[in-house]
PDB file of N, CA and C in Angstrom:
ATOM      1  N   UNK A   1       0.843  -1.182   0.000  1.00  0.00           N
ATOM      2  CA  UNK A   1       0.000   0.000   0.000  1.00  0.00           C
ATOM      3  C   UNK A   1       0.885   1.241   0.000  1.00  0.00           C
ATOM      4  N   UNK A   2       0.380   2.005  -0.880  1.00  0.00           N
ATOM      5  CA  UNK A   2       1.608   3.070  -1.107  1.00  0.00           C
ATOM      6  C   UNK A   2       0.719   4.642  -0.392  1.00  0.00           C
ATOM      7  N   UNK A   3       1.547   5.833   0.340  1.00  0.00           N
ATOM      8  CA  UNK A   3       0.953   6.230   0.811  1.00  0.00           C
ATOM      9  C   UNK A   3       0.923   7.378   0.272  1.00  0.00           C
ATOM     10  N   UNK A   4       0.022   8.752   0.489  1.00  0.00           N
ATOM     11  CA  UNK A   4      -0.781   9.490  -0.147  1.00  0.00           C
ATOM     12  C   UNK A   4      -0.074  10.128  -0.444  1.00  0.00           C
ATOM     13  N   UNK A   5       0.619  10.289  -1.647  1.00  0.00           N
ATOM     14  CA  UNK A   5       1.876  11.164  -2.315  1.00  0.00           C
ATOM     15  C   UNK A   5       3.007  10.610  -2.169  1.00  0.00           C
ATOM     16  N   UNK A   6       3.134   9.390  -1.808  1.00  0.00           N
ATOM     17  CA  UNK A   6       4.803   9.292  -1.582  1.00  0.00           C
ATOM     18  C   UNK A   6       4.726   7.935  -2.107  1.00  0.00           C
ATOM     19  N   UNK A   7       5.992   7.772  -3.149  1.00  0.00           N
ATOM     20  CA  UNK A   7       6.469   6.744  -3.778  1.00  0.00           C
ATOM     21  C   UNK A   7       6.585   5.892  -3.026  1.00  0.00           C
ATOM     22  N   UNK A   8       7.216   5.725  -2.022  1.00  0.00           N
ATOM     23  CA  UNK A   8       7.781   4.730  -0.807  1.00  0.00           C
ATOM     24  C   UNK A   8       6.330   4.380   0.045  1.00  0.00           C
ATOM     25  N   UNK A   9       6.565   3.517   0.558  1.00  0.00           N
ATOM     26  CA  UNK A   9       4.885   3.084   1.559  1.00  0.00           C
ATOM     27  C   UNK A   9       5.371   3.493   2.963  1.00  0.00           C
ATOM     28  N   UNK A  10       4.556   4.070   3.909  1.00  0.00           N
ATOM     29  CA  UNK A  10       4.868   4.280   4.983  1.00  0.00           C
ATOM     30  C   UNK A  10       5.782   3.463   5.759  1.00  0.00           C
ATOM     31  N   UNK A  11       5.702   2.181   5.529  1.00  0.00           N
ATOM     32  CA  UNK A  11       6.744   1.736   6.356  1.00  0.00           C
ATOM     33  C   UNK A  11       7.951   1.731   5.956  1.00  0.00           C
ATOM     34  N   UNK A  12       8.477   1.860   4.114  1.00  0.00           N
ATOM     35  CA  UNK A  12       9.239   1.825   4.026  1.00  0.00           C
ATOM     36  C   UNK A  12      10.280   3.685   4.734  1.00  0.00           C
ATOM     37  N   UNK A  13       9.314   4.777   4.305  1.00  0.00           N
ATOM     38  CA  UNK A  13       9.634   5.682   5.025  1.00  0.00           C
ATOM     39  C   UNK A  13      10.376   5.946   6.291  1.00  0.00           C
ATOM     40  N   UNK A  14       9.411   4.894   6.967  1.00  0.00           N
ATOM     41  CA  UNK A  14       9.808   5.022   8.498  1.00  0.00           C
ATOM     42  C   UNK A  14      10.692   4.136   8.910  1.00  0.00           C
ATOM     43  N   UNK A  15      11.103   2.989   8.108  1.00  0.00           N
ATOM     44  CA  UNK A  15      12.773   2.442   8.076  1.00  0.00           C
ATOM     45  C   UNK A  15      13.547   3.413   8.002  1.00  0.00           C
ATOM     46  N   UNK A  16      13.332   4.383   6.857  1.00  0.00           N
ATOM     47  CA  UNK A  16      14.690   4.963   6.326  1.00  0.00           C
ATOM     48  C   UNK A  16      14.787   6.073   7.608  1.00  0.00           C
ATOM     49  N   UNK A  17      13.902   6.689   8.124  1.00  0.00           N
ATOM     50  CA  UNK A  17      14.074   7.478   9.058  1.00  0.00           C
ATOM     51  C   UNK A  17      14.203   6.780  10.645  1.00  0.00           C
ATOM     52  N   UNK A  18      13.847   5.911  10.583  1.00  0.00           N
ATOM     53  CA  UNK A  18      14.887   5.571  11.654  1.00  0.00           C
ATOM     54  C   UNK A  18      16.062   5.072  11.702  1.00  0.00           C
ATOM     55  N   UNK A  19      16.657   4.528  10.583  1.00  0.00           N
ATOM     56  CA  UNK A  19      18.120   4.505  10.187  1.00  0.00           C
ATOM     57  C   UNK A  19      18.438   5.652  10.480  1.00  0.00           C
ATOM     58  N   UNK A  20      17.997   6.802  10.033  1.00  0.00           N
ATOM     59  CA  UNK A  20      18.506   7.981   9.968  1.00  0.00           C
ATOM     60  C   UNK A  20      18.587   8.466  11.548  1.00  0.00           C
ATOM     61  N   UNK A  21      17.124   8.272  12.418  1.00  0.00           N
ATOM     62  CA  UNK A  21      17.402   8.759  13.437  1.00  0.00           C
ATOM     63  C   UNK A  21      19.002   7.893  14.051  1.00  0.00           C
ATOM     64  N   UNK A  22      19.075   6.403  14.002  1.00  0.00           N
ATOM     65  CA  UNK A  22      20.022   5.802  14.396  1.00  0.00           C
ATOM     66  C   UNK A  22      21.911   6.284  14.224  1.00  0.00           C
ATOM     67  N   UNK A  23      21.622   6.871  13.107  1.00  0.00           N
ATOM     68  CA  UNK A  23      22.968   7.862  12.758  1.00  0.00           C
ATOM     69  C   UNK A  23      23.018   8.801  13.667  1.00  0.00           C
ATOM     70  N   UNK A  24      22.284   9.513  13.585  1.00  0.00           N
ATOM     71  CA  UNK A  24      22.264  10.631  14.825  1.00  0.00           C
ATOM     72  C   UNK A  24      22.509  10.417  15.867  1.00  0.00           C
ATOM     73  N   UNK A  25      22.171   9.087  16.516  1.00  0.00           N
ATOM     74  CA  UNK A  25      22.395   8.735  18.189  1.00  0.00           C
ATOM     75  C   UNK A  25      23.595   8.494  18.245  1.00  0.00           C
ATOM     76  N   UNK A  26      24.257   7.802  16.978  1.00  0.00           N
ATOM     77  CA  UNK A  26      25.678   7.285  16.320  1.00  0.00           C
ATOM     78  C   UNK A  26      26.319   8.641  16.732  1.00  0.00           C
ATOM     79  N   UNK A  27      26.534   9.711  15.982  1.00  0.00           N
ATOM     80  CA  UNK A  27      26.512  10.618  15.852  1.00  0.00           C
ATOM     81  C   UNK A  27      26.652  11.380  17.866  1.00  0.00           C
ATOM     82  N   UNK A  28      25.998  11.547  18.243  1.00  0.00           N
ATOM     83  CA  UNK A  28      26.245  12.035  19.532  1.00  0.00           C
ATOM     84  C   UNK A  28      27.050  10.873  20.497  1.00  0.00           C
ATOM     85  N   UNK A  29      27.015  10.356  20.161  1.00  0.00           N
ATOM     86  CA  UNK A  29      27.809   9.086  20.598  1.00  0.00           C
ATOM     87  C   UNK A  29      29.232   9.424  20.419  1.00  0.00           C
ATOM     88  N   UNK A  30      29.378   9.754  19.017  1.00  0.00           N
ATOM     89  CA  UNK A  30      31.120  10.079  18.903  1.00  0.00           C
ATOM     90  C   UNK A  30      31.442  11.509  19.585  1.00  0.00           C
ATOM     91  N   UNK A  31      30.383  12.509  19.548  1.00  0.00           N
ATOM     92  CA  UNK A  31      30.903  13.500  19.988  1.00  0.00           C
ATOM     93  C   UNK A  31      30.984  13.137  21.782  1.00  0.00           C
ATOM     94  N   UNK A  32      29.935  12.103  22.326  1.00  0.00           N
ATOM     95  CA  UNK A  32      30.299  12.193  23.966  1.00  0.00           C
ATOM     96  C   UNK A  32      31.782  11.304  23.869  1.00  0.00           C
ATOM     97  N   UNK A  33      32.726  10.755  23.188  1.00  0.00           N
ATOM     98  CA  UNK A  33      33.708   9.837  23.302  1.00  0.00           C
ATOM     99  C   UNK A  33      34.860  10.571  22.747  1.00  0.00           C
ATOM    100  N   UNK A  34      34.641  12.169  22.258  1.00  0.00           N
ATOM    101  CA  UNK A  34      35.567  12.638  21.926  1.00  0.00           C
ATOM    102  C   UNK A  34      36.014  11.670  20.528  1.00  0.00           C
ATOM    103  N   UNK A  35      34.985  11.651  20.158  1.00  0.00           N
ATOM    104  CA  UNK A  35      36.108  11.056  18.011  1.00  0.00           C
ATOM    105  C   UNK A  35      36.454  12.277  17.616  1.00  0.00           C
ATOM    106  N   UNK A  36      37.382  11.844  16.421  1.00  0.00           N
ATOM    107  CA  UNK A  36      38.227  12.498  15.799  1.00  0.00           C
ATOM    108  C   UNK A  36      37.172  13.364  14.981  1.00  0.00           C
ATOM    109  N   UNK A  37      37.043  14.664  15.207  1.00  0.00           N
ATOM    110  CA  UNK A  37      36.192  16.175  14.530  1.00  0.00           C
ATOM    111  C   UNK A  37      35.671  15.039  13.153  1.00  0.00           C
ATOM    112  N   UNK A  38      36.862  15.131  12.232  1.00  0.00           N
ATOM    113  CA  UNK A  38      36.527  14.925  10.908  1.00  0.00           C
ATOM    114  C   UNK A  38      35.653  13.642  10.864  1.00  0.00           C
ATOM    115  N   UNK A  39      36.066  12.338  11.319  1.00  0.00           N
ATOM    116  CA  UNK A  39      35.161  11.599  11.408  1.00  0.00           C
ATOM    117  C   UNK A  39      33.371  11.880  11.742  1.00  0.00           C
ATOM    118  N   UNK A  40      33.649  12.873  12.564  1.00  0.00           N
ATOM    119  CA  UNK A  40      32.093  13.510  13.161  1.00  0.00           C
ATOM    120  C   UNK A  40      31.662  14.078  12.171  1.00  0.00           C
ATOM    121  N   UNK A  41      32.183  15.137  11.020  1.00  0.00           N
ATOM    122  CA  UNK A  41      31.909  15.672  10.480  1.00  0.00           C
ATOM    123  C   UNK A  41      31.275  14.631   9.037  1.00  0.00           C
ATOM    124  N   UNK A  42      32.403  13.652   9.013  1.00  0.00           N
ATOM    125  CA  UNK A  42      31.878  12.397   7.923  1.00  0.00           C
ATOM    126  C   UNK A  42      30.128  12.067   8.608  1.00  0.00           C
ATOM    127  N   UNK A  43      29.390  11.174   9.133  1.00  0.00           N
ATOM    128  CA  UNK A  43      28.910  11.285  10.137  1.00  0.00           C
ATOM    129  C   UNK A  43      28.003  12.131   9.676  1.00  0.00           C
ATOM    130  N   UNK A  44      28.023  13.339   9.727  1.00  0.00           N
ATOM    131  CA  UNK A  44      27.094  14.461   9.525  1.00  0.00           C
ATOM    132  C   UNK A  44      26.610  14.491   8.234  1.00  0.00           C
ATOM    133  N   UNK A  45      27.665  14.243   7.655  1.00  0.00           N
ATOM    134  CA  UNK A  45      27.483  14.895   6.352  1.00  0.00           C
ATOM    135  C   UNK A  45      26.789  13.573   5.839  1.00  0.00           C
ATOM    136  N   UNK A  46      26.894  12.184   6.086  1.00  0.00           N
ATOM    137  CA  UNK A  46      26.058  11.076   5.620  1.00  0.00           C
ATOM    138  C   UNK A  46      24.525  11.129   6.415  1.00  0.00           C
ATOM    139  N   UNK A  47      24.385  11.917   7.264  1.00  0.00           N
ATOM    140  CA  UNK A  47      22.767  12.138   8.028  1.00  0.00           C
ATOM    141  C   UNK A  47      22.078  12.729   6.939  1.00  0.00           C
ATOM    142  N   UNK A  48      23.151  14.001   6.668  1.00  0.00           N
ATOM    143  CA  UNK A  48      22.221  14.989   5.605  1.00  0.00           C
ATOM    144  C   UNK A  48      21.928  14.448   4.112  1.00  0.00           C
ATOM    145  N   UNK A  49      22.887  13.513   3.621  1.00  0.00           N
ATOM    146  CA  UNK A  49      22.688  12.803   2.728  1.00  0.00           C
ATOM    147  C   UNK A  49      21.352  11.686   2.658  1.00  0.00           C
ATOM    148  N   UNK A  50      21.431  11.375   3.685  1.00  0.00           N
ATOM    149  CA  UNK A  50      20.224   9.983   3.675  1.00  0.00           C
ATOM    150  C   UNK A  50      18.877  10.773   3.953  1.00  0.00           C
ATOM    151  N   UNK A  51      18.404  11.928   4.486  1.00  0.00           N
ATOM    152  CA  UNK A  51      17.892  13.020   4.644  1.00  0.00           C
ATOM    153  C   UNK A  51      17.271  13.560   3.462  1.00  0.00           C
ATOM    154  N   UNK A  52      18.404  14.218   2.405  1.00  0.00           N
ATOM    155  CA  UNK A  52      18.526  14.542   0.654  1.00  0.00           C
ATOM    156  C   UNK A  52      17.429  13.403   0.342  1.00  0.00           C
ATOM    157  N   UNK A  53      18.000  12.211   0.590  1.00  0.00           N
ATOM    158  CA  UNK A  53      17.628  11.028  -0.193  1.00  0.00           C
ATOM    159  C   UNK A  53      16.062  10.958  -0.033  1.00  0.00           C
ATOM    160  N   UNK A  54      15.557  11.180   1.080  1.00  0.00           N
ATOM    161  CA  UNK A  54      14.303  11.184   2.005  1.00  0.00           C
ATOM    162  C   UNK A  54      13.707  12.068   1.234  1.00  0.00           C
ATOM    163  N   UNK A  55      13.890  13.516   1.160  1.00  0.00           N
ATOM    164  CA  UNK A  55      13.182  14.671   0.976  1.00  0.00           C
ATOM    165  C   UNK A  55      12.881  14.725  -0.531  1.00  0.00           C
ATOM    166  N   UNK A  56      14.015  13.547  -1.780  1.00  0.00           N
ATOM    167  CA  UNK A  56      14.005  13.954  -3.078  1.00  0.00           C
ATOM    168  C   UNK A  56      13.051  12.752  -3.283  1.00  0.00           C
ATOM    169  N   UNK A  57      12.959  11.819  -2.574  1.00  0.00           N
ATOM    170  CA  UNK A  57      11.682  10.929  -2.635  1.00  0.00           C
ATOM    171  C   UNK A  57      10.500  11.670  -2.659  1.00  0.00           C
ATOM    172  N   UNK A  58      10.015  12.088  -1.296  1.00  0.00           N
ATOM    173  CA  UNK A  58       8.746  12.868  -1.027  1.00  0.00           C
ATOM    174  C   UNK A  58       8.331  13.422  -2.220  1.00  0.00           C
ATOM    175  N   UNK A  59       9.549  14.495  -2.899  1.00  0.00           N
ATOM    176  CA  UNK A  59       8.999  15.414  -3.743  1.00  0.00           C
ATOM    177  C   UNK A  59       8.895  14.632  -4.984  1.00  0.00           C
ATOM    178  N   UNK A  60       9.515  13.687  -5.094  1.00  0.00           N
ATOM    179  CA  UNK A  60       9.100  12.824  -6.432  1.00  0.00           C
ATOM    180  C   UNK A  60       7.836  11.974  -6.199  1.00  0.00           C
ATOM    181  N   UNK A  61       7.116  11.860  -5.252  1.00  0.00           N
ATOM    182  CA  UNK A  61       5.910  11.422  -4.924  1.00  0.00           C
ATOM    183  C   UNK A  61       5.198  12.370  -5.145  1.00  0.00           C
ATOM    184  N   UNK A  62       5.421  13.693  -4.697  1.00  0.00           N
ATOM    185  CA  UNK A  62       4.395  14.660  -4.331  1.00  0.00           C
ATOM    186  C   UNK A  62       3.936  14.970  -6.105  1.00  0.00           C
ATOM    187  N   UNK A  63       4.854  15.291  -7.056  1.00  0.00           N
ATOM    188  CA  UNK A  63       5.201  15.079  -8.392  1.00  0.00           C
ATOM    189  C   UNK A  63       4.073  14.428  -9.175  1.00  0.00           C
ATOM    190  N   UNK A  64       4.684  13.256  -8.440  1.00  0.00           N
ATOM    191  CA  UNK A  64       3.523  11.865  -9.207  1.00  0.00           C
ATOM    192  C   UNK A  64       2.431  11.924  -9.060  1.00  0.00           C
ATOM    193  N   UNK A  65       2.082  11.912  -7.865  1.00  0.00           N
ATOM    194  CA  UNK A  65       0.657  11.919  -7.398  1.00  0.00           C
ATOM    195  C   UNK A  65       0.048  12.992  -7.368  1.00  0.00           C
ATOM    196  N   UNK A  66       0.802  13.963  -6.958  1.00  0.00           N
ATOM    197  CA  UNK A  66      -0.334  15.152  -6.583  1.00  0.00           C
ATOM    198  C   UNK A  66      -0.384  16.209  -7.429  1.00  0.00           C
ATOM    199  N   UNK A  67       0.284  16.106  -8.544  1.00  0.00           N
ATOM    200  CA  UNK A  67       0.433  17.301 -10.007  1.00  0.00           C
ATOM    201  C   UNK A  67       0.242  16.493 -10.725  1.00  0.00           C
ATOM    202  N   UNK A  68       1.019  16.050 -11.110  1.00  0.00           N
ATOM    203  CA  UNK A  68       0.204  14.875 -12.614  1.00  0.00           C
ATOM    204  C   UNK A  68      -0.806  14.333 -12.185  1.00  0.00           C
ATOM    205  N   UNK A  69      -0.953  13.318 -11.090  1.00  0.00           N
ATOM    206  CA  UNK A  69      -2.085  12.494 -10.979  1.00  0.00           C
ATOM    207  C   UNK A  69      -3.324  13.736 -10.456  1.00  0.00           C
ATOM    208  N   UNK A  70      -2.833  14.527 -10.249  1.00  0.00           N
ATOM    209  CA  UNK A  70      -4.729  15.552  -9.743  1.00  0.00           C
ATOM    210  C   UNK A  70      -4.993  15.237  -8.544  1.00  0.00           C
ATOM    211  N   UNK A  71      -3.882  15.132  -7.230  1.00  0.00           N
ATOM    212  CA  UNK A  71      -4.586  14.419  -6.035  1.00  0.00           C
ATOM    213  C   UNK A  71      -4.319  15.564  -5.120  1.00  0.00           C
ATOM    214  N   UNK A  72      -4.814  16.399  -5.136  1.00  0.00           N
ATOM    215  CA  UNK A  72      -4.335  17.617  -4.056  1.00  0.00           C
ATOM    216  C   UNK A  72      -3.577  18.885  -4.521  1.00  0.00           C
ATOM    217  N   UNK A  73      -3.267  19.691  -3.935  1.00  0.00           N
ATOM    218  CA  UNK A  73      -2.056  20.573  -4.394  1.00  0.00           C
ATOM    219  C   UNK A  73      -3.066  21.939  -5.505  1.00  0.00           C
ATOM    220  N   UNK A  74      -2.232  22.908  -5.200  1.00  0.00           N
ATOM    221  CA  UNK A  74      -2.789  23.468  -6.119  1.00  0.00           C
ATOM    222  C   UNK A  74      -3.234  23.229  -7.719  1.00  0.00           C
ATOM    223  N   UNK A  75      -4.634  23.872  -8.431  1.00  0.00           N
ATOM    224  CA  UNK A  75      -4.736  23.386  -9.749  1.00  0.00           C
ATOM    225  C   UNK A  75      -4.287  24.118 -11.093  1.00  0.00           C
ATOM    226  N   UNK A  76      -3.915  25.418 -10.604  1.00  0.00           N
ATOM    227  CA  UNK A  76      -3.536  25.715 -11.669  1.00  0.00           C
ATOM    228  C   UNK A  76      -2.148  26.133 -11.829  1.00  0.00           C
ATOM    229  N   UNK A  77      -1.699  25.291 -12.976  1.00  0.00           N
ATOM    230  CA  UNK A  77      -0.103  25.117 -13.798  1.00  0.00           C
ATOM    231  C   UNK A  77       0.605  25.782 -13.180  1.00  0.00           C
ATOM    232  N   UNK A  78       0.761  27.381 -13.128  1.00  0.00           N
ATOM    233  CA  UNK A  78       1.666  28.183 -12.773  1.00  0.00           C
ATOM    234  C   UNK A  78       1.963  28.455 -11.459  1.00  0.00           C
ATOM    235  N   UNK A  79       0.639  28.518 -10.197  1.00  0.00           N
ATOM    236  CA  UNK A  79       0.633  27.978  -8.930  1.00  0.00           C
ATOM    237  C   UNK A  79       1.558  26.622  -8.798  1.00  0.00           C
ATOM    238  N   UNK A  80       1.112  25.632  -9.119  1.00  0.00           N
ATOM    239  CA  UNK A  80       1.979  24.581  -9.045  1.00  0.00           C
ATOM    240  C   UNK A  80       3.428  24.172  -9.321  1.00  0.00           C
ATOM    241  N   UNK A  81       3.799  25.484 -10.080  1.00  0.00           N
ATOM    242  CA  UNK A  81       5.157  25.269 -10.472  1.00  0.00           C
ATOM    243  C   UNK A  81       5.611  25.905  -9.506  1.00  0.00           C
ATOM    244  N   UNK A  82       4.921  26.886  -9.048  1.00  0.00           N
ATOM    245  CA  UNK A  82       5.735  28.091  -8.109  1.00  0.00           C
ATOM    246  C   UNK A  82       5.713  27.180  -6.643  1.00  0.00           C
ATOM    247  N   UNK A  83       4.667  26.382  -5.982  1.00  0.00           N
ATOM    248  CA  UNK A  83       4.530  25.357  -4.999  1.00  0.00           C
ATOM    249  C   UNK A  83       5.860  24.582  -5.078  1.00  0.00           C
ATOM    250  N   UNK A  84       6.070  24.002  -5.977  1.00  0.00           N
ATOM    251  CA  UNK A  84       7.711  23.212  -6.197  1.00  0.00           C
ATOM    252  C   UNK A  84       8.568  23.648  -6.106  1.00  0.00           C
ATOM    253  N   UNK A  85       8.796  24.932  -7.044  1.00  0.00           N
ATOM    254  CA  UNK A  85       9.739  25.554  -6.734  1.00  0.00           C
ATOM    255  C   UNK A  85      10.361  26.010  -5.452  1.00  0.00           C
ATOM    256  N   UNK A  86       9.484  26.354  -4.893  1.00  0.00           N
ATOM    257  CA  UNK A  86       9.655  26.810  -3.625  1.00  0.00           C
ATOM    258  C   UNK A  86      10.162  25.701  -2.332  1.00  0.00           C
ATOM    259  N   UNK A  87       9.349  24.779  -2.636  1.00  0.00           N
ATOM    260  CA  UNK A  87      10.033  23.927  -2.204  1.00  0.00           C
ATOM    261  C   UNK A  87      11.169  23.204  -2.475  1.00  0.00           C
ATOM    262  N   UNK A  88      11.663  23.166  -3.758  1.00  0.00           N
ATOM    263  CA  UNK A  88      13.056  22.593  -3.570  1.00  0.00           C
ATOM    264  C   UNK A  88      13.813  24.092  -3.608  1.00  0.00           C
ATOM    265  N   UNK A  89      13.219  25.577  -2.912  1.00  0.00           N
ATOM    266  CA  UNK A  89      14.463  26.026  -3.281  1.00  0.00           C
ATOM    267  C   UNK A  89      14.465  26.003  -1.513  1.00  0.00           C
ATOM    268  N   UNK A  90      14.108  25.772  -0.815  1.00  0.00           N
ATOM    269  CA  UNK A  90      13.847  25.328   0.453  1.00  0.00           C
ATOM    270  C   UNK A  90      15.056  24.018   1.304  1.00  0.00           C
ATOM    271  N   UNK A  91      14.455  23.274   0.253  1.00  0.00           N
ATOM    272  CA  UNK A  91      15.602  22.099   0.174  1.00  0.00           C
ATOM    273  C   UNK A  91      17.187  22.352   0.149  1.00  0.00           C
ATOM    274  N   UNK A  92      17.280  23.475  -1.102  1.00  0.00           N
ATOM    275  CA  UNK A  92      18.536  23.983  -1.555  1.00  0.00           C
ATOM    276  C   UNK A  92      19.359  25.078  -0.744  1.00  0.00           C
ATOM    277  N   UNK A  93      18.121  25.583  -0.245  1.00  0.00           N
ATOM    278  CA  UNK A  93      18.798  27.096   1.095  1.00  0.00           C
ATOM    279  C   UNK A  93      19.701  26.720   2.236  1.00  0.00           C
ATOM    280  N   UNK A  94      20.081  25.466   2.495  1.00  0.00           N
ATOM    281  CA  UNK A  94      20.559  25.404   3.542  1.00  0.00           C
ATOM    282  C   UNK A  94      21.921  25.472   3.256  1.00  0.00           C
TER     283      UNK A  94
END
């Protein structure tokens, strides 16, 4: 069962984000043990990656389903482009 805009099915979602939360605990873990910065920083930078990975799903669901397929979202063309846009420039601001 696939869930309402998103390519992935809820559970598969909520694997990937708790992997993800699991990095993070990883993640404070090295900083209470004193690891080596850069390693921490590796670490980080693979959270935000699996994260990327998460968020470019959603929006390729949101895509599928909810602009092409007609399931929500604003209806007209130019609204809808500007809705995306905005959101991946959202994605991109950080």
């Amino acid at each position: 069962m696939t869930t309402r805009g998103y390519t992935a099915t809820k559970d598969q979602l909520r694997a990937r984000l708790a992997r993800i939360e699991g990095q993070v605990r990883g993640v404070s873990k090295m900083v209470d043990e004193d690891r080596y910065c850069i390693d921490v920083l590796t670490q980080i930078n693979a959270v935000r990656a699996a994260l990327d990975n998460v968020a470019l799903g959603l929006l390729d669901g949101h895509v599928r389903h909810c602009l092409v397929g007609g399931h929500g979202g604003p209806e007209a063309p130019e609204d809808q482009a500007d809705e995306l846009m905005s959101a991946v420039g959202r994605m991109l601001s950080r």
